[in-house]
Protein backbone atom coordinates (compact mmCIF):
# COMPACT_ATOMS: atom_id res chain seq x y z
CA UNK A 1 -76.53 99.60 209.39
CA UNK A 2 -76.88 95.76 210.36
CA UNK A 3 -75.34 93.00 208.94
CA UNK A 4 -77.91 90.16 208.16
CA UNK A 5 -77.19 87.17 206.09
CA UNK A 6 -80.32 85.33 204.71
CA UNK A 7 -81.53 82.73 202.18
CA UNK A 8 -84.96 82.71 200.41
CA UNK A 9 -87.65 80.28 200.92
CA UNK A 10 -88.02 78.37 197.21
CA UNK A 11 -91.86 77.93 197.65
CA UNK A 12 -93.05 81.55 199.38
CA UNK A 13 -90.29 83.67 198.69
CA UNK A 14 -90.43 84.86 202.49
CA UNK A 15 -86.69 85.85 203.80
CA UNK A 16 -85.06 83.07 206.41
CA UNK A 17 -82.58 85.06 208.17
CA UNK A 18 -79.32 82.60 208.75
CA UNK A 19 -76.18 83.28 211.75
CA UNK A 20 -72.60 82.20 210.34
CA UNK A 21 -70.71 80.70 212.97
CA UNK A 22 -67.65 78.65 213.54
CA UNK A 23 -68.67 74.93 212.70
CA UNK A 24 -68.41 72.57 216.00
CA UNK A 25 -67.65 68.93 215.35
CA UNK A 26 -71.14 67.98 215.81
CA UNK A 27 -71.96 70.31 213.07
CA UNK A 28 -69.46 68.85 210.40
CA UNK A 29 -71.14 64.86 211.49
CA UNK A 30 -74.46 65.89 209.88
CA UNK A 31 -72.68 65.32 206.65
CA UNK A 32 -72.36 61.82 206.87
CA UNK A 33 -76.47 61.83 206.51
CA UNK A 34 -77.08 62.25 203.07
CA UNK A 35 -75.59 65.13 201.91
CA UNK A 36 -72.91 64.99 199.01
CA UNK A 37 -69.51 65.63 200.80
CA UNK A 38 -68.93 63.92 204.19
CA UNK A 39 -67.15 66.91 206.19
CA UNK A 40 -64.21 64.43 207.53
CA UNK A 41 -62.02 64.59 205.04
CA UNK A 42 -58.18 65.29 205.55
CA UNK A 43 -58.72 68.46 202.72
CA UNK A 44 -61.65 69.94 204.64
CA UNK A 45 -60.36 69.42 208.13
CA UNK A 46 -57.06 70.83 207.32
CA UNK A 47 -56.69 73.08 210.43
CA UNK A 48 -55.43 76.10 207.96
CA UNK A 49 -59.08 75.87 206.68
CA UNK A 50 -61.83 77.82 208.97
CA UNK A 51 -64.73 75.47 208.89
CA UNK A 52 -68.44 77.69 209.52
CA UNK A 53 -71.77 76.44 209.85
CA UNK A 54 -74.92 78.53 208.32
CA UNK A 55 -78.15 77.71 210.48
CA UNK A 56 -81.51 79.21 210.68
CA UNK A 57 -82.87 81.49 214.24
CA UNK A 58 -84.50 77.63 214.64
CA UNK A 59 -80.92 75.76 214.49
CA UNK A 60 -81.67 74.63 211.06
CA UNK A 61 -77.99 73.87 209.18
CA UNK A 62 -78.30 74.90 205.71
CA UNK A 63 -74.35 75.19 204.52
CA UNK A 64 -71.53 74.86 205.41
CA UNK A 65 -67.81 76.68 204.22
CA UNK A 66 -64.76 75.71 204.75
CA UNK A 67 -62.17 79.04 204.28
CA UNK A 68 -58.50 80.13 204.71
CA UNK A 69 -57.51 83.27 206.28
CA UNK A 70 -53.57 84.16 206.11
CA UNK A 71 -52.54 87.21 208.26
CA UNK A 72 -50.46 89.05 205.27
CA UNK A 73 -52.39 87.34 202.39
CA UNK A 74 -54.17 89.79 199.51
CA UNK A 75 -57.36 87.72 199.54
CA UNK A 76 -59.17 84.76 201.33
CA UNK A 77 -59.57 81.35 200.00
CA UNK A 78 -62.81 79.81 199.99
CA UNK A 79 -62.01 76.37 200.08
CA UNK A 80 -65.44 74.39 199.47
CA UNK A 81 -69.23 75.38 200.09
CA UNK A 82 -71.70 73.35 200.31
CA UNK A 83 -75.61 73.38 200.72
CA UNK A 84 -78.01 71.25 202.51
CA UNK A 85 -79.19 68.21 200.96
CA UNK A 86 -82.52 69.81 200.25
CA UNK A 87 -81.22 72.63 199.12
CA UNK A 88 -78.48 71.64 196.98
CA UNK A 89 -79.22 71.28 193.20
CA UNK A 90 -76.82 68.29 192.66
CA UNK A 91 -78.68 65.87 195.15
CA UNK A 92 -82.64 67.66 194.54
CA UNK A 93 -84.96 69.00 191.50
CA UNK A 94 -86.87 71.76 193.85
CA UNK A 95 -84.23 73.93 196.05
CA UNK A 96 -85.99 74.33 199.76
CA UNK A 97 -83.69 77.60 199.99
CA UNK A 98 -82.15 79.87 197.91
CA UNK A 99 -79.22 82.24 197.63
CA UNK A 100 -77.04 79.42 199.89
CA UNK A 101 -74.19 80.40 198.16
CA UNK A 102 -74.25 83.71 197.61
CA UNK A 103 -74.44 84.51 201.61
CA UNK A 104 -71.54 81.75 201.52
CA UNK A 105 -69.41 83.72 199.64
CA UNK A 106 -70.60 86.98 201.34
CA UNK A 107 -69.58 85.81 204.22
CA UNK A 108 -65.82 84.95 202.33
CA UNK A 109 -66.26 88.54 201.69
CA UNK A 110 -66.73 89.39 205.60
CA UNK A 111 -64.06 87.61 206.87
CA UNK A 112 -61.22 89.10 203.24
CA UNK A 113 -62.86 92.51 205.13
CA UNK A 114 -61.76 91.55 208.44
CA UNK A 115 -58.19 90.14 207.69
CA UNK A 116 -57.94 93.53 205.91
CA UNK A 117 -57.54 91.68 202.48
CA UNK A 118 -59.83 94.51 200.93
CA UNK A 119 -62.62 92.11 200.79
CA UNK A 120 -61.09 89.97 197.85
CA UNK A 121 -62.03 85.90 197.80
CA UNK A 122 -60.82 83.82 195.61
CA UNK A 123 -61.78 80.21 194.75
CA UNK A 124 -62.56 77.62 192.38
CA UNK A 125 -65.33 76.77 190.08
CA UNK A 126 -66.09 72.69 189.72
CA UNK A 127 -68.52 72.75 186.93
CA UNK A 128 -68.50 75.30 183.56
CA UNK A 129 -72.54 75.69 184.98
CA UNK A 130 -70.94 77.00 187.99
CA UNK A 131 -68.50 79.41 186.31
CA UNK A 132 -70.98 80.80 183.92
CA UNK A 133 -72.78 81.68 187.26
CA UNK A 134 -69.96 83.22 188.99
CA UNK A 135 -69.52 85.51 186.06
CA UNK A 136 -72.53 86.21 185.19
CA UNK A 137 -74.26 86.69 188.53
CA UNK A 138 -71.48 87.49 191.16
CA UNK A 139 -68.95 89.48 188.95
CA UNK A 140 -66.11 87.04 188.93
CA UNK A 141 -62.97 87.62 187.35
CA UNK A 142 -60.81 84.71 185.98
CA UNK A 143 -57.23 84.28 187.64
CA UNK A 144 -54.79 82.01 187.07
CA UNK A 145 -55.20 78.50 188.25
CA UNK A 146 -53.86 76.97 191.47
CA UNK A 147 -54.13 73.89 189.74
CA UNK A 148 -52.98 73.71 185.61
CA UNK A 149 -54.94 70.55 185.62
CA UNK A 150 -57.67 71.80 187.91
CA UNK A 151 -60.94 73.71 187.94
CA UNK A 152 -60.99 77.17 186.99
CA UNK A 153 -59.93 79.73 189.92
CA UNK A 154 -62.18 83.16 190.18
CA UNK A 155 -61.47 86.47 192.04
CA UNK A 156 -64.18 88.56 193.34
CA UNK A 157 -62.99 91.99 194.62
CA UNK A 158 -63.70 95.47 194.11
CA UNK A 159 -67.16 96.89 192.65
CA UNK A 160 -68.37 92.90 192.39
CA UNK A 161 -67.48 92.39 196.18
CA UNK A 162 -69.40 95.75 197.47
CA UNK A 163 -72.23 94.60 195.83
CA UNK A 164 -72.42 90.86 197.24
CA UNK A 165 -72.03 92.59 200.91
CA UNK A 166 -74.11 95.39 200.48
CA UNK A 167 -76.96 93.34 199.84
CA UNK A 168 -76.82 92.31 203.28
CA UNK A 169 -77.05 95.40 205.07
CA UNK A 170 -79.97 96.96 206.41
């Protein structure tokens, strides 16, 4: 079997296969053209936080993740996700790609795998829209907060998890 992340192209439906790899400065400076977080902040660069980049075979970025891996933890943190500016539904009516974030969190999934956490992520939801799609179409589970005051924190693991990664191998 291969591993192959990919997003969907909105207006043919053709497969864009993506490569996930560690985010150089350069990568997180694109932010500061138009896209809703500017990657310099002292939350995202927090050098516990993994920052990746997710770019098309032609170099094009569309996401990036920001992720913490603790050797000993039970899951990985997924920190903050975010799409291109064409591709993200806050900032656009008509996605140019989609399934962004599902091969975002897949790859959360990859690297729980990795730091044997049993492929469990964890993270939070900003919007109620975006909880209602974490349960309904990625299986997650409610945990307790980080924050009382906060968003809503979610757990993917198990049955849920298998199926996110499966989907990418081939």
């Amino acid at each position: 079997m291969i591993l192959q992340y990919y997003v969907t192209e909105s207006t043919t439906g053709n497969r864009t296969n993506i490569e996930i790899e560690a985010a150089t400065k350069e990568d997180l400076e694109i932010t500061k053209n138009g896209w809703q977080t500017v990657w310099d902040t002292e939350f995202i660069l927090d050098p516990q936080k993994e920052k990746y980049v997710a770019k098309t075979e032609a170099g094009e970025i569309i996401a990036l993740g920001a992720y913490r891996v603790r050797d000993g933890s039970v899951a990985v943190y997924i920190a903050y996700i975010e799409s291109q500016p064409e591709s993200n539904p806050t900032l656009t009516k008509h996605k140019k790609y989609q399934g962004i974030g599902k091969a975002m969190i897949a790859f959360g999934i990859q690297l729980s795998i990795d730091a044997n956490c049993n492929g469990v992520i964890v993270f939070e939801a900003k919007t109620n829209d975006l909880e209602q799609h974490y349960i309904r179409d990625f299986g997650a589970r409610p945990v307790a907060s980080l924050y009382p005051d906060g968003p809503k924190t979610f757990m993917i693991a198990d049955q849920a998890a298998k199926d996110i990664f499966s989907s990418y191998l081939f």
